[in-house]
C-alpha atoms as a PDB file:
ATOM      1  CA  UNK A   1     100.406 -31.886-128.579  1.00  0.00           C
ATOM      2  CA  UNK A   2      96.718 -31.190-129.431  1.00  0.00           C
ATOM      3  CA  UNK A   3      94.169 -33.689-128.610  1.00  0.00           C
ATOM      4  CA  UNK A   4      92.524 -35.906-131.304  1.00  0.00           C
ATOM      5  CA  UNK A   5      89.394 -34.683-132.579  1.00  0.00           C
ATOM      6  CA  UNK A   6      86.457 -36.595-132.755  1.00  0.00           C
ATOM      7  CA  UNK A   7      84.464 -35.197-136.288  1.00  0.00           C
ATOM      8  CA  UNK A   8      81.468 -37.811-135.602  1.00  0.00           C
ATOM      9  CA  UNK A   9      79.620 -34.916-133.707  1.00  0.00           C
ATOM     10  CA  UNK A  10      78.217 -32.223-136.312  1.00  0.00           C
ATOM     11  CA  UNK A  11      79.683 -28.877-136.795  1.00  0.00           C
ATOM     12  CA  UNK A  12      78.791 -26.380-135.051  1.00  0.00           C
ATOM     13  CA  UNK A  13      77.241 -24.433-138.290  1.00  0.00           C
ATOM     14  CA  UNK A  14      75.412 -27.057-138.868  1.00  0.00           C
ATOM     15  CA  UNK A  15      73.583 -27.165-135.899  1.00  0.00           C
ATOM     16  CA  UNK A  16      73.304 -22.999-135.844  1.00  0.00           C
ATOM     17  CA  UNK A  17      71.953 -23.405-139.376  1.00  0.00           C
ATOM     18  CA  UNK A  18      69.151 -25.747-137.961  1.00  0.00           C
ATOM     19  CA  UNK A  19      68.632 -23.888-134.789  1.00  0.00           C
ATOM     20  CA  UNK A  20      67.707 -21.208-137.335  1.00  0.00           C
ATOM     21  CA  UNK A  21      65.751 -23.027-139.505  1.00  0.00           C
ATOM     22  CA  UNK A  22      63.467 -23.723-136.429  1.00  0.00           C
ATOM     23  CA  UNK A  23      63.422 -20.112-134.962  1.00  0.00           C
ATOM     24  CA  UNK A  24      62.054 -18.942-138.904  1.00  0.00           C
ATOM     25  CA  UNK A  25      59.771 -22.218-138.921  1.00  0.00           C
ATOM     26  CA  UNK A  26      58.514 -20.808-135.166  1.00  0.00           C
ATOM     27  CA  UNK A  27      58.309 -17.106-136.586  1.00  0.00           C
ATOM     28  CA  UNK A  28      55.820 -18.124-139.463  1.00  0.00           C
ATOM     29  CA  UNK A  29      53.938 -20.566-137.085  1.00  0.00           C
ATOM     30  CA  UNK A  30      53.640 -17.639-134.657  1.00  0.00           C
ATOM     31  CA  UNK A  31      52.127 -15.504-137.876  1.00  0.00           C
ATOM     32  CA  UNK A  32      49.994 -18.229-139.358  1.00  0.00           C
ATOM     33  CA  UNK A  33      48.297 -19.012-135.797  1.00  0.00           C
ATOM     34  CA  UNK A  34      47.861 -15.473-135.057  1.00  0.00           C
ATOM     35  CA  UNK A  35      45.415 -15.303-138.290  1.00  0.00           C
ATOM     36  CA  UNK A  36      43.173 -18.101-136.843  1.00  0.00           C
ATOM     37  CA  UNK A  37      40.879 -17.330-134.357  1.00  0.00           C
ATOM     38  CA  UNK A  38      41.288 -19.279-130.799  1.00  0.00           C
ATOM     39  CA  UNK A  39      39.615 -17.347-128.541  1.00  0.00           C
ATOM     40  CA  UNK A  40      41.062 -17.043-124.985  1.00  0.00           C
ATOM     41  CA  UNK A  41      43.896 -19.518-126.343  1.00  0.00           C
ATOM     42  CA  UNK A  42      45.486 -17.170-128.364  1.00  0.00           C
ATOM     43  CA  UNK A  43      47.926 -15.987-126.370  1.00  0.00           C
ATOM     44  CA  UNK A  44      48.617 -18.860-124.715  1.00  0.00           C
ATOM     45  CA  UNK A  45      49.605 -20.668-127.573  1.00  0.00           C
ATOM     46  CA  UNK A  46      51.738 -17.582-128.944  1.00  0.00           C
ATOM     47  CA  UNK A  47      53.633 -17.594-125.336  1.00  0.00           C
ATOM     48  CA  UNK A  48      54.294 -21.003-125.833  1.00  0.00           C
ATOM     49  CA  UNK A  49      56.172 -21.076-129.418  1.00  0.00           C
ATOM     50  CA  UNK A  50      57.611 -17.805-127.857  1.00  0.00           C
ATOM     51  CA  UNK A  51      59.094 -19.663-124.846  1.00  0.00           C
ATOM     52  CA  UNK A  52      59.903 -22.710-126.898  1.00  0.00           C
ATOM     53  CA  UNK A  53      62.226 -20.246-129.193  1.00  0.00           C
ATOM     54  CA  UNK A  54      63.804 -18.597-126.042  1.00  0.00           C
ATOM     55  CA  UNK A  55      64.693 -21.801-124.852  1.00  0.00           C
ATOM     56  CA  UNK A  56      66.394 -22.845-128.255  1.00  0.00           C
ATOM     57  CA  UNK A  57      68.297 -19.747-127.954  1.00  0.00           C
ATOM     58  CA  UNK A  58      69.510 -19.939-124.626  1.00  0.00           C
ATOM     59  CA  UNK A  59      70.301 -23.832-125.094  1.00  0.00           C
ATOM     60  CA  UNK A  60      72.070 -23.133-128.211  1.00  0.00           C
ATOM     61  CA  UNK A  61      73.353 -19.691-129.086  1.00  0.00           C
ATOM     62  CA  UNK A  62      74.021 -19.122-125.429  1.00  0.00           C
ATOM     63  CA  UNK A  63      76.040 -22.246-125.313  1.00  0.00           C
ATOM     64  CA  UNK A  64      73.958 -23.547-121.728  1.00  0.00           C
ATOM     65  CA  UNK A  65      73.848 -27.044-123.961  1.00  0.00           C
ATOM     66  CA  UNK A  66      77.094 -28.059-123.095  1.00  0.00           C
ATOM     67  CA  UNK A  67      77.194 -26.642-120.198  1.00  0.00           C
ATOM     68  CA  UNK A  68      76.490 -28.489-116.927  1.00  0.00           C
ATOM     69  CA  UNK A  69      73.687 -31.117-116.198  1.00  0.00           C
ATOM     70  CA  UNK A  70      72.313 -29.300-113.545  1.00  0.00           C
ATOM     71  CA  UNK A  71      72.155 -25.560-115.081  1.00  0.00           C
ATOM     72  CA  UNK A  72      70.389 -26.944-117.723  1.00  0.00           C
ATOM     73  CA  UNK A  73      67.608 -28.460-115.801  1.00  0.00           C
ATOM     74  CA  UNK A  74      67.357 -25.426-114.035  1.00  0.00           C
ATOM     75  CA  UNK A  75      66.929 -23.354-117.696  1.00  0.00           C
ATOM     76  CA  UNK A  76      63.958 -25.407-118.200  1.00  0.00           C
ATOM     77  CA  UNK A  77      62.430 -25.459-115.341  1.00  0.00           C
ATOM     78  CA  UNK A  78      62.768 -21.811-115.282  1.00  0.00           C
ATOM     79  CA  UNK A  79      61.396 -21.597-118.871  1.00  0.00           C
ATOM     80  CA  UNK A  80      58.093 -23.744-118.135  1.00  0.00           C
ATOM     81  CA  UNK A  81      57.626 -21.765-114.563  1.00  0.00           C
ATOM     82  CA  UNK A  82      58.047 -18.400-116.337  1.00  0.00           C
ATOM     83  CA  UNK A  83      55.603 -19.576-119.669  1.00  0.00           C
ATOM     84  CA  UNK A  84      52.998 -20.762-116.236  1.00  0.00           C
ATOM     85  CA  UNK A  85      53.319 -17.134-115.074  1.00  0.00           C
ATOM     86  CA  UNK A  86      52.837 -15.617-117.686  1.00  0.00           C
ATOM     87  CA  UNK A  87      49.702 -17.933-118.934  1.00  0.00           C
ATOM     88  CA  UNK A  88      48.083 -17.620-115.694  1.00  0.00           C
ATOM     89  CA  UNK A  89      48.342 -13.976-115.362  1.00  0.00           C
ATOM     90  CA  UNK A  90      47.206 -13.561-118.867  1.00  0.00           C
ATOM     91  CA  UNK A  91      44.390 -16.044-118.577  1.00  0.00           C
ATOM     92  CA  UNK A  92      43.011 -14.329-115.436  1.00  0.00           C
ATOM     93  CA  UNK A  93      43.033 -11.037-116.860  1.00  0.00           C
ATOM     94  CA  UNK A  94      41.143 -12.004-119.433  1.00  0.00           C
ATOM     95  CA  UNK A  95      38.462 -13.959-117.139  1.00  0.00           C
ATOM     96  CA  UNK A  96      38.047 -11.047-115.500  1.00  0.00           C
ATOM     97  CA  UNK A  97      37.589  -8.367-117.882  1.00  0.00           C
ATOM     98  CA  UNK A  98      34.151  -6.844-118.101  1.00  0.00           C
ATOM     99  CA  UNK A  99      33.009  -7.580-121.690  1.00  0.00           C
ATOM    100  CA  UNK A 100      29.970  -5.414-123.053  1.00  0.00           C
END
């Protein structure tokens, strides 16, 4: 006999629609910051929408969500120390680039 099922959580379309939704709505802000000028902050702020939308897909389409408390600490504490690494080493490549 199958269990009851409990429909007060949302389907799971729904929530992949909306996942979605934000990936396009962090595409286009990825596009429309690119066209302002921010200096050394560029990239910075284009690693961090891009780590924000890895982290919706591995939370989501990768299905670490559900999983376990502790793997998904350990997702986004990865996430944040891998966006650090990357700023830092892009930051101090540009602060040390010989500009003419």
């Amino acid at each position: 006999m199958s269990a009851p099922s409990d429909h007060s959580k949302s389907s799971p379309l729904t929530t992949y629609f909306a996942v979605w939704v934000a990936l396009l709505f962090g595409t286009f802000l990825t596009y429309e910051v690119a066209k302002i000028d921010l200096g050394p902050w560029n990239a910075a702020v284009a690693l961090t929408i891009a780590s924000t939308k890895a982290l919706l897909v591995a939370l989501f389409f990768m299905h670490i969500k559900g999983a376990h408390e502790r793997l998904l600490k350990l997702v986004v504490i990865s996430t944040i120390f891998f966006l650090f690494i990357l700023l830092s080493l892009s930051m101090a490549d540009y602060a040390t680039r010989l500009w003419s």
